[in-house]
Protein backbone atom coordinates (compact mmCIF):
# COMPACT_ATOMS: atom_id res chain seq x y z
CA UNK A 1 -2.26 -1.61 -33.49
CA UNK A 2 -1.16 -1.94 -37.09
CA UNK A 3 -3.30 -0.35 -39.98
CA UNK A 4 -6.91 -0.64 -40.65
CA UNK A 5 -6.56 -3.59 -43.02
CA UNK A 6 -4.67 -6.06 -41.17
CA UNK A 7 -5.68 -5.52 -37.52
CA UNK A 8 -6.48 -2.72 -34.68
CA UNK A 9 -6.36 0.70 -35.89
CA UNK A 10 -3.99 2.74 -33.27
CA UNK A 11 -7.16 4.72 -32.78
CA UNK A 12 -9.76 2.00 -31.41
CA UNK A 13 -7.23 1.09 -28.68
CA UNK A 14 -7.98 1.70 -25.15
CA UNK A 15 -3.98 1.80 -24.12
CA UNK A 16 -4.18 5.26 -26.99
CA UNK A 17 -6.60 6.80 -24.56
CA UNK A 18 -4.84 5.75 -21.65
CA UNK A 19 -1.59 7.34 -22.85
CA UNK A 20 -3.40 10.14 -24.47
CA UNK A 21 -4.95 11.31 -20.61
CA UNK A 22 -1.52 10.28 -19.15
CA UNK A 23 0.45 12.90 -21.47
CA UNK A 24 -2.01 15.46 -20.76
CA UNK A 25 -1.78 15.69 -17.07
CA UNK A 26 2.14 14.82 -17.24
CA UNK A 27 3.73 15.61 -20.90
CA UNK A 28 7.00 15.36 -18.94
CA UNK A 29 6.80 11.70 -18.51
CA UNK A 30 9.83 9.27 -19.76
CA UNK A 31 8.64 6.43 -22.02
CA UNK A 32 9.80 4.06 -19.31
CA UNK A 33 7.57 5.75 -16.93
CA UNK A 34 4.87 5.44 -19.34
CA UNK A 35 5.03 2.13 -20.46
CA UNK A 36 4.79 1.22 -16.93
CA UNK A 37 2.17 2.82 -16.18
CA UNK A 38 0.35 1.43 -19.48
CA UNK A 39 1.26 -2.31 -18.38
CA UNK A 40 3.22 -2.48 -22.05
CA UNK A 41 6.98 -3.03 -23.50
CA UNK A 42 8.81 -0.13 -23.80
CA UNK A 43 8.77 -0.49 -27.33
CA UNK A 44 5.31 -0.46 -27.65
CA UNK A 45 5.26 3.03 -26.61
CA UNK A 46 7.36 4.31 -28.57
CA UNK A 47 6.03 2.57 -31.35
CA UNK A 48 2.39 4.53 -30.27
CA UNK A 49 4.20 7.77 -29.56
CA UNK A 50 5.41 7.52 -33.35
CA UNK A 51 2.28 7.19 -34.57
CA UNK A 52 0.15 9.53 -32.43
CA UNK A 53 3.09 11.89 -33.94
CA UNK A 54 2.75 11.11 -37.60
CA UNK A 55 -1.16 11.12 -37.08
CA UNK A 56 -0.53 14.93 -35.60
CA UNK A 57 -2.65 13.87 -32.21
CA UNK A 58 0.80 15.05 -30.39
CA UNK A 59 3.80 16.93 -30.88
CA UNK A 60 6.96 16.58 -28.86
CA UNK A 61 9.22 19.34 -27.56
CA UNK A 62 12.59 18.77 -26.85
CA UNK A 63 14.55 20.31 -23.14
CA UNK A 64 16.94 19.73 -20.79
CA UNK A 65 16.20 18.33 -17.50
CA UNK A 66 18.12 18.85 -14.68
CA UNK A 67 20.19 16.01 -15.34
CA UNK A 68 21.59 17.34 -18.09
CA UNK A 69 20.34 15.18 -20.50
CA UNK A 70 18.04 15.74 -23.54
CA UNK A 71 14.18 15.07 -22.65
CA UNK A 72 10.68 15.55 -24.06
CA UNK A 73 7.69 16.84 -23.58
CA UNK A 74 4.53 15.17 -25.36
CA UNK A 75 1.82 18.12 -25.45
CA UNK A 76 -1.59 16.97 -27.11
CA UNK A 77 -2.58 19.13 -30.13
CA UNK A 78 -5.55 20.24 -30.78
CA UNK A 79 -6.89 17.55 -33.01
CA UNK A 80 -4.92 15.37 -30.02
CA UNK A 81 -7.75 17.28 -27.72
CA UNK A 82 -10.73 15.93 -29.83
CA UNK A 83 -9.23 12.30 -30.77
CA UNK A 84 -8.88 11.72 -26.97
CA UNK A 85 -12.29 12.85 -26.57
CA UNK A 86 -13.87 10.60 -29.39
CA UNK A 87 -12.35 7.49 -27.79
CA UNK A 88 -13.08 8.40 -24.52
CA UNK A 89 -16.67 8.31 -25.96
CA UNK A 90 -15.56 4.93 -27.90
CA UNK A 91 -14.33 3.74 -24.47
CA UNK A 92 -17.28 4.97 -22.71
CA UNK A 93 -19.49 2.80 -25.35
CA UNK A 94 -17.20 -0.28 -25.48
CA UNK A 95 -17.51 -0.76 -21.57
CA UNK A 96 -21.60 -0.16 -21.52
CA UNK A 97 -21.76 -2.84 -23.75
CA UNK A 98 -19.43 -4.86 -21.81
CA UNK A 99 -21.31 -4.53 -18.55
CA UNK A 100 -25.04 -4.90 -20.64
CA UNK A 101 -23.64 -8.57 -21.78
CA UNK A 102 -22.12 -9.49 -18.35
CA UNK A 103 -25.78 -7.93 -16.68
CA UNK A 104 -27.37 -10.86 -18.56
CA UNK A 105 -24.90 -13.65 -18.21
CA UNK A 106 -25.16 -12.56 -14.81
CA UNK A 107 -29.36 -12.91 -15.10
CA UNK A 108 -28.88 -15.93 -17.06
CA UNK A 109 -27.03 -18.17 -14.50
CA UNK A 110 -29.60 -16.17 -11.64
CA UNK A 111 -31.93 -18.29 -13.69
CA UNK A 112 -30.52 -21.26 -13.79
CA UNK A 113 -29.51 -21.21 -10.11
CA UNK A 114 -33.12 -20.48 -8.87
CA UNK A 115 -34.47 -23.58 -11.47
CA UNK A 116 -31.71 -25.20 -9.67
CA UNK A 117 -33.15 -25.21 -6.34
CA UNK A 118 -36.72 -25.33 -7.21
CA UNK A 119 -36.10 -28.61 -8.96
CA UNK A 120 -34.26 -29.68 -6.01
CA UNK A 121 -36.60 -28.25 -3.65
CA UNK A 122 -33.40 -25.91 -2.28
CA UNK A 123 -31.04 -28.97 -1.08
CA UNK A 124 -27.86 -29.08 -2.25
CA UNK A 125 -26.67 -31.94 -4.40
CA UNK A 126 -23.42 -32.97 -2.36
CA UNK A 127 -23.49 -37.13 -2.86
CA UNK A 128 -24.02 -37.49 0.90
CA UNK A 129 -27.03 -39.49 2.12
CA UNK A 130 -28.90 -37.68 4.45
């Protein structure tokens, strides 16, 4: 999640997307709440929430909850709107391609099971004498 030269751009991440539907059903959420939610450190999100900021995918508001206390609200902007659509079509992509491989691994060892028990004639090979 570092830049483009050194390793995963912020934007080919599928925790981005993740966050990026999460804020827009609940831009009230804490960054606790959300880094649970996302599996990650705390730090991690608002490490991403930074960046989606500088990158101008969200802005944040700034209110007081009932507790008194300062809060935020992360509202998706309209070039937020179409980045979390382009990697939901990214997303969308990565996991076709993911189930197209494991479709043929799947096929493969099929295979290699039905060879199995045609060269066996459908016993099993358990090292007991029958």
């Amino acid at each position: 999640m570092q830049n483009k030269n050194n390793h995963l751009d912020i934007l080919d991440s599928e925790k981005t997307l993740l966050a990026l539907k999460e804020l827009e059903v609940n831009p009230q959420i804490t960054q606790r709440a959300l880094a649970h939610k996302l599996e990650v450190s705390l730090g991690k999100v608002n490490f991403l929430l930074n960046a989606l900021l500088n990158k101008g995918i969200i802005e944040i508001k700034n209110f007081k909850n009932s507790k008194n206390k300062l809060a935020y609200t992360y509202l998706l902007t309209p070039h937020g709107i179409k980045t979390k659509i382009e990697l939901t079509h990214k997303f969308l992509t990565w996991k076709i391609q993911e189930y197209e491989k494991l479709r043929r691994e799947i096929e493969h060892f099929q295979k290699e099971i039905s060879m199995n028990d045609l060269s066996t004639g459908g016993k099993e090979n358990n090292n007991t004498p029958e």
